[in-house]
N, C-alpha and C. Protein backbone atom coordinates (compact mmCIF):
# COMPACT_ATOMS: atom_id res chain seq x y z
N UNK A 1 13.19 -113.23 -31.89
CA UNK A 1 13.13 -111.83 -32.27
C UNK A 1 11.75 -111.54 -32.82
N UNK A 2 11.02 -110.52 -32.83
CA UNK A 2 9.82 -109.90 -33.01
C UNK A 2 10.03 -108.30 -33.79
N UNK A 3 9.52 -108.13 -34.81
CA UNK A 3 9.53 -107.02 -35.43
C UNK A 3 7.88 -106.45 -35.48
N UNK A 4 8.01 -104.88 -35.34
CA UNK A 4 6.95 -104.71 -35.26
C UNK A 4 6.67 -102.97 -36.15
N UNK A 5 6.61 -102.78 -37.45
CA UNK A 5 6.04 -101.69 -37.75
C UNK A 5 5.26 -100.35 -37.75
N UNK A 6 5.89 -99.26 -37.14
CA UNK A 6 4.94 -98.68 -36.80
C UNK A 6 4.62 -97.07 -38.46
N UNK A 7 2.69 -98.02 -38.53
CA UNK A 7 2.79 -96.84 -40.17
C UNK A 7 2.80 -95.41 -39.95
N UNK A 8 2.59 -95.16 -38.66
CA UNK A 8 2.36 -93.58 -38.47
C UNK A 8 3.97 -93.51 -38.99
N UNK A 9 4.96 -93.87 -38.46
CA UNK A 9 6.44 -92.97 -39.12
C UNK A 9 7.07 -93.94 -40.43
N UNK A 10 6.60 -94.68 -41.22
CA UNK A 10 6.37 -95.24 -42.20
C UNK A 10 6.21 -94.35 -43.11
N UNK A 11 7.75 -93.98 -44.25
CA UNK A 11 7.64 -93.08 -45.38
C UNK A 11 7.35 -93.55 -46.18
N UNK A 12 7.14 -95.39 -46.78
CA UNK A 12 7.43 -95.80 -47.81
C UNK A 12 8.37 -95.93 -48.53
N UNK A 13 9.69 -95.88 -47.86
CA UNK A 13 11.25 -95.82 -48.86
C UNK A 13 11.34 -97.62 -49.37
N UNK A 14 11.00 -98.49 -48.78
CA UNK A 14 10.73 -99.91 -48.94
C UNK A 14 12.25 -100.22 -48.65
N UNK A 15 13.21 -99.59 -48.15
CA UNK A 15 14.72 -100.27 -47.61
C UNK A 15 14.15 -101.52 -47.13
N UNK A 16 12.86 -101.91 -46.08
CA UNK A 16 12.72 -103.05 -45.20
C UNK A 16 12.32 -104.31 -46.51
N UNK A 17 11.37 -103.82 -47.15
CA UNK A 17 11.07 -105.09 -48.05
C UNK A 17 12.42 -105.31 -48.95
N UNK A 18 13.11 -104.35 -49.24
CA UNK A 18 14.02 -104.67 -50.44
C UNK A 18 15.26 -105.52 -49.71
N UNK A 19 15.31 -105.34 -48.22
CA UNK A 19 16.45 -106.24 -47.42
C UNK A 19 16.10 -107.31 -47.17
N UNK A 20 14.82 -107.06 -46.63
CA UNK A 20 13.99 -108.70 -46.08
C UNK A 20 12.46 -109.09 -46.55
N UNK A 21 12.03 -109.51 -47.36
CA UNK A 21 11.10 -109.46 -48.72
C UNK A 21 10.46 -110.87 -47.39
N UNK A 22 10.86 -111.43 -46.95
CA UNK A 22 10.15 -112.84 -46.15
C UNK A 22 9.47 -112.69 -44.80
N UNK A 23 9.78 -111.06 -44.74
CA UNK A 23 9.41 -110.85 -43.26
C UNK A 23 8.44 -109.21 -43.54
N UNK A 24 8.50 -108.44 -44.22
CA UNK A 24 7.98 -106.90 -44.71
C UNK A 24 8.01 -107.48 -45.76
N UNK A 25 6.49 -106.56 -46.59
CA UNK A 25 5.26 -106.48 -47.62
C UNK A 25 5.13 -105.19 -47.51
N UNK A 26 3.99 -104.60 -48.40
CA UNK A 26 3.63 -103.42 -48.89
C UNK A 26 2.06 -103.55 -48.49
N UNK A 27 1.63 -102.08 -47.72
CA UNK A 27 0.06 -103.07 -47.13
C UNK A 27 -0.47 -102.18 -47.87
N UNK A 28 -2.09 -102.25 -47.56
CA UNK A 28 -2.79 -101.81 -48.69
C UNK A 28 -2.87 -99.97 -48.61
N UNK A 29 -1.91 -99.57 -47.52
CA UNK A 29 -2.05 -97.90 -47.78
C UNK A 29 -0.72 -97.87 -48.09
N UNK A 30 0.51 -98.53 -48.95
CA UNK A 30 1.27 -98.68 -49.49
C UNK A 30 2.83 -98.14 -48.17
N UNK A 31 2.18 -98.32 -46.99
CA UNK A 31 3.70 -98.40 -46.13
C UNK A 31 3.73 -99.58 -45.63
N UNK A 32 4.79 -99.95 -45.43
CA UNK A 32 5.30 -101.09 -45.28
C UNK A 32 4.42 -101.89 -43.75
N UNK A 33 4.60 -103.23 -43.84
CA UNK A 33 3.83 -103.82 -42.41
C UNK A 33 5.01 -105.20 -42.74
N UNK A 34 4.97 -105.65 -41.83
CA UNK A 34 5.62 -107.22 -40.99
C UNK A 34 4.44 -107.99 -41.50
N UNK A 35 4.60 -109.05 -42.51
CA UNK A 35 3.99 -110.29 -42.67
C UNK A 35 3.99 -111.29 -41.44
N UNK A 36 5.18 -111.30 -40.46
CA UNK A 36 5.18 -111.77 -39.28
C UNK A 36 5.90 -111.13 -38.27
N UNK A 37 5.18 -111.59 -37.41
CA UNK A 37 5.97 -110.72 -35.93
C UNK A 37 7.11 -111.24 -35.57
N UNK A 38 6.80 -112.65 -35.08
CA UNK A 38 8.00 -113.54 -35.30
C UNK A 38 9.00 -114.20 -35.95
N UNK A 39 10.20 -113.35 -35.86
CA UNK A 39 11.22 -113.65 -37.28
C UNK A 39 12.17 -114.87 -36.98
N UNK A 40 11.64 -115.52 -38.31
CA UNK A 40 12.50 -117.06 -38.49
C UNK A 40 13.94 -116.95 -37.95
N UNK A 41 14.34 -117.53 -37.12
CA UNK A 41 15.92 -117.89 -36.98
C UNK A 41 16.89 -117.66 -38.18
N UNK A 42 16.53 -118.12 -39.13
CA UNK A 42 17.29 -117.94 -40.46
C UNK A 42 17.64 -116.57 -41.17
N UNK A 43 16.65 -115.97 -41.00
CA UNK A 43 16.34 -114.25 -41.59
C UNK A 43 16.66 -113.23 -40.53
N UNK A 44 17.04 -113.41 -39.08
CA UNK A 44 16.82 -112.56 -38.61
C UNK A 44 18.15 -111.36 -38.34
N UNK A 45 18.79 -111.79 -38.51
CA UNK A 45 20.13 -111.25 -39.23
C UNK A 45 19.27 -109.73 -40.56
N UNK A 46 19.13 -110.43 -41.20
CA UNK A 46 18.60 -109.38 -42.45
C UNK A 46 17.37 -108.45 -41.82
N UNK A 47 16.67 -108.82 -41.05
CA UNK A 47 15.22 -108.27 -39.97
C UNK A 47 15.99 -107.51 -39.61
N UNK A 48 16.70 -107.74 -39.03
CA UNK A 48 17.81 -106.13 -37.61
C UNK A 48 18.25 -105.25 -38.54
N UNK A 49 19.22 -105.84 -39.71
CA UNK A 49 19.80 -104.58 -40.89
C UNK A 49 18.53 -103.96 -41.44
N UNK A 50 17.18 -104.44 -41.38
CA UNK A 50 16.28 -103.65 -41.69
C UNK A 50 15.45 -102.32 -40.74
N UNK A 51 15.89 -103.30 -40.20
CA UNK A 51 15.42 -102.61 -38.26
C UNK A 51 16.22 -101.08 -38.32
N UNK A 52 17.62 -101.55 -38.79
CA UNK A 52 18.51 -100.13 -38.31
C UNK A 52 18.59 -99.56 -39.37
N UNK A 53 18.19 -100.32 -40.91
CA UNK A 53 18.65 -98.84 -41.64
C UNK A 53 17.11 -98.33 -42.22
N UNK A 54 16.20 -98.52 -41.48
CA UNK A 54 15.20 -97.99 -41.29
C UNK A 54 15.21 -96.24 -40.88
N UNK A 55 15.04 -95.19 -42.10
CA UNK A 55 15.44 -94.02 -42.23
C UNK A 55 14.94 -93.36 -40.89
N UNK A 56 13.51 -93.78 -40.36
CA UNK A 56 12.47 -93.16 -39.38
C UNK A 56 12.07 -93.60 -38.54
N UNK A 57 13.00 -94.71 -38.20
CA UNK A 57 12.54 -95.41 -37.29
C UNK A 57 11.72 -96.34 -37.00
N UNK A 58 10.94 -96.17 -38.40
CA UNK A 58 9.58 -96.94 -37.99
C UNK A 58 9.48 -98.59 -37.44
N UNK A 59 10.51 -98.80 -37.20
CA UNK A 59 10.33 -100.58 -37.36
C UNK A 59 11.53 -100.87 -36.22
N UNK A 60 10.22 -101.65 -34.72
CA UNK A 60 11.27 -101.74 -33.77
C UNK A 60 10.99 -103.54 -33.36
N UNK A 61 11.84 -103.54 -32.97
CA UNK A 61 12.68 -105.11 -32.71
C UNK A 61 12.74 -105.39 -31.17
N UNK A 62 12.71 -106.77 -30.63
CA UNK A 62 12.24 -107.04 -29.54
C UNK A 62 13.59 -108.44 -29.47
């Protein structure tokens, strides 16, 4: 699985870091970015619930 952030529709609500803190960070214009593209086997369960309750869409999954 591959997650990929997009900041243009990036509100800053942080739902993604507060679900999955190992995979989404806070970048330096304070919307969220993917620390990795490629999500660990272990986490990626929590990556998708971030994926979908992502208010705007911003964050799509492969």
């Amino acid at each position: 699985m591959k997650v990929e952030v997009f900041d243009d529709l990036c509100i800053s609500c942080g739902e993604c870091i507060s679900l999955c803190p190992n995979i989404f960070e806070w970048g330096d214009d304070d919307k969220a970015i993917a620390k990795v593209n490629d999500v660990p086997q272990g986490v990626e369960q929590l990556a998708h619930e971030a994926v979908e309750g992502c208010p705007t869409a911003a964050i799509k999954e492969e």
